[in-house]
Protein backbone atom coordinates (compact mmCIF):
# COMPACT_ATOMS: atom_id res chain seq x y z
CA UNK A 1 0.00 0.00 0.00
CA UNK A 2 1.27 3.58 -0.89
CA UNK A 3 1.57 5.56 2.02
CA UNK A 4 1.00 9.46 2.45
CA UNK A 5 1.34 11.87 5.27
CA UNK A 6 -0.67 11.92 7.99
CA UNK A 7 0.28 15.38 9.40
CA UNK A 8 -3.20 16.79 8.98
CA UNK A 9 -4.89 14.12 10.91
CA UNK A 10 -5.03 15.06 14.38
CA UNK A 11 -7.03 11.91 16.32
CA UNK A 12 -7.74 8.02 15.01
CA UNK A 13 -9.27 5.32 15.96
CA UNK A 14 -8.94 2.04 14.91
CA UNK A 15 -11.69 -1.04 15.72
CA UNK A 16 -11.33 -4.26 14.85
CA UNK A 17 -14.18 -6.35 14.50
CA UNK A 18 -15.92 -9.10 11.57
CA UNK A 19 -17.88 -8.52 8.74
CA UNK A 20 -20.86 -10.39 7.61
CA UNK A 21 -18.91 -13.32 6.86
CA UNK A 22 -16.97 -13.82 9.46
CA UNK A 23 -13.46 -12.24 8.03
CA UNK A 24 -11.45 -10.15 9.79
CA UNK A 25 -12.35 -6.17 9.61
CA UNK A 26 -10.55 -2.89 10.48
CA UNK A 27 -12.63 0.18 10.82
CA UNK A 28 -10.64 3.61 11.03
CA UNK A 29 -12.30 6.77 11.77
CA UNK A 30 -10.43 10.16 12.17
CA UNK A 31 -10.17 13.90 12.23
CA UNK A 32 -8.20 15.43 9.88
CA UNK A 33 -7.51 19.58 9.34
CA UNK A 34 -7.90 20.29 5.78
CA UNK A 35 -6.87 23.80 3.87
CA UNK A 36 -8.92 26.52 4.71
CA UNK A 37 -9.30 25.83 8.10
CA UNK A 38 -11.95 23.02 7.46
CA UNK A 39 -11.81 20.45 9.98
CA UNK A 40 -12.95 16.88 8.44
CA UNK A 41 -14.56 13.29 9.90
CA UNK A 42 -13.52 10.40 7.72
CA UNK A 43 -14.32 6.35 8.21
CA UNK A 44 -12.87 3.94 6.40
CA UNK A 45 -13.47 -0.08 6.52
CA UNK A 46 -10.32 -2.04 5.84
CA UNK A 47 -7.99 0.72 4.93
CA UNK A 48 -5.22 -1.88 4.47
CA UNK A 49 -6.73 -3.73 1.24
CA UNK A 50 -6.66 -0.20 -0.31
CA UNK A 51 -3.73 0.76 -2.58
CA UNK A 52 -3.47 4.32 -1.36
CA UNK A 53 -3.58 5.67 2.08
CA UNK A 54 -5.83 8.90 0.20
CA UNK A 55 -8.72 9.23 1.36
CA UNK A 56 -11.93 8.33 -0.78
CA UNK A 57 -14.68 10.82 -0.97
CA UNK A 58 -17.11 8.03 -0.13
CA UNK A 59 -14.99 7.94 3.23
CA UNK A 60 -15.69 11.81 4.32
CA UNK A 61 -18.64 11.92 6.94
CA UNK A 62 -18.42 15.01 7.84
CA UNK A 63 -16.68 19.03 6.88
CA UNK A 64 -17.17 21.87 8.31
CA UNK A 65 -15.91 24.63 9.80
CA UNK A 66 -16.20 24.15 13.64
CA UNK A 67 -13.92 21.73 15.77
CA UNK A 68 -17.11 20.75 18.04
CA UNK A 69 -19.33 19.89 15.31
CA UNK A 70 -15.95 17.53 13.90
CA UNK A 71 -15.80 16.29 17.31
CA UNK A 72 -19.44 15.31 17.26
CA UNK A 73 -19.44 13.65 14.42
CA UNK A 74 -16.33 11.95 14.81
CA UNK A 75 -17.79 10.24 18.44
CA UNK A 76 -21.49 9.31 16.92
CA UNK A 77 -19.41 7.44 14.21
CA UNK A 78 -17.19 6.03 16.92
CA UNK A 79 -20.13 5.30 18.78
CA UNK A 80 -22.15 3.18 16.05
CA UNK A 81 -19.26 0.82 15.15
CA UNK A 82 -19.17 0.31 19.22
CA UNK A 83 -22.43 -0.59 19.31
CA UNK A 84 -22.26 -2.86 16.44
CA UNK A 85 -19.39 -4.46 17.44
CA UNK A 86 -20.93 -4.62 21.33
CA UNK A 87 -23.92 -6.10 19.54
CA UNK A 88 -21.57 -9.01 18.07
CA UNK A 89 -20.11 -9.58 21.10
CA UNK A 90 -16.91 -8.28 20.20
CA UNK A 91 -15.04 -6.15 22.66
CA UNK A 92 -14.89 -2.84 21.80
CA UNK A 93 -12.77 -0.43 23.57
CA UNK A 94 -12.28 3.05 22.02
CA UNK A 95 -11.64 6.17 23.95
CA UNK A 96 -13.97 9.42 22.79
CA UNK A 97 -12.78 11.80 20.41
CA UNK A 98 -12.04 15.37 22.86
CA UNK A 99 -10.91 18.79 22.37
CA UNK A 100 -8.32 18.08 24.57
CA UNK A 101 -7.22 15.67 22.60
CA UNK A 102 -6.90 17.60 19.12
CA UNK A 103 -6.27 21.48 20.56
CA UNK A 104 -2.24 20.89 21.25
CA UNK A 105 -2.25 19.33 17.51
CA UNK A 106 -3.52 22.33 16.44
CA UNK A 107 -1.63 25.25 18.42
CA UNK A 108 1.51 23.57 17.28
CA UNK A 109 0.78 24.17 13.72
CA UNK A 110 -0.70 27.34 14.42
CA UNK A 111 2.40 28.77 16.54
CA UNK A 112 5.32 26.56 14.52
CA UNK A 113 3.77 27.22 10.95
C-alpha cells in the first residue's frame, strides 16, 4: 500500500471487528484539518486492502468549519461501530474523540507554521 502523510490528521481510531462473513475487519475513523481551516470526519473499513492511504470521498462523513461539530461527528461514528461491534459480542474499547485531545495538535501548527 502507498503511504502518504498523515500530518493533517489530528485523532484516530482504529476497531477491529468481523464482517458479515466472518473475516477479519478494520474500521478507522479520524479527524483530519484540511486547507482553509476546514476540519474533516472520515471512516474507512479495511484501509489496508486499499492501494493508497488517500482518502476516498465516499470515506468523508463530515466538513465543516467548527472543531465541536468535527468532534461530534467523529464520536457518533465512533459510537455506532461500538455498538455494532458490542452487539456481536466483540469487545470494543475506544476512547472518545475530545478537544483536549486535538487542541495541542492544532496550536503547534498554528504557533510553529
Amino acid at each position: 500500500m502507498r503511504r502518504i502523510s498523515r500530518e493533517s490528521r489530528y485523532a484516530e481510531r482504529t476497531l477491529q471487528g468481523v464482517d458479515d462473513v466472518g473475516q477479519e475487519e478494520r474500521i478507522v475513523i479520524w479527524i483530519e484539518r484540511r486547507p482553509g481551516a476546514v476540519w474533516a470526519v472520515g471512516r474507512v473499513v479495511n484501509p489496508q486492502l486499499r492501494d493508497s492511504d488517500e482518502p476516498r470521498p465516499e470515506d468523508v462523513v463530515f466538513e465543516g468549519f467548527e472543531l465541536e461539530d468535527a468532534l461530534d461527528r467523529a464520536n457518533e461514528a465512533l459510537e455506532d461501530d461500538v455498538s455494532v461491534l458490542e452487539g456481536d459480542g466483540l469487545p470494543a474499547d475506544a476512547k472518545p474523540f475530545t478537544r483536549k485531545e486535538v487542541l495541542p495538535l492544532l496550536e503547534r501548527w498554528f504557533f510553529n507554521r
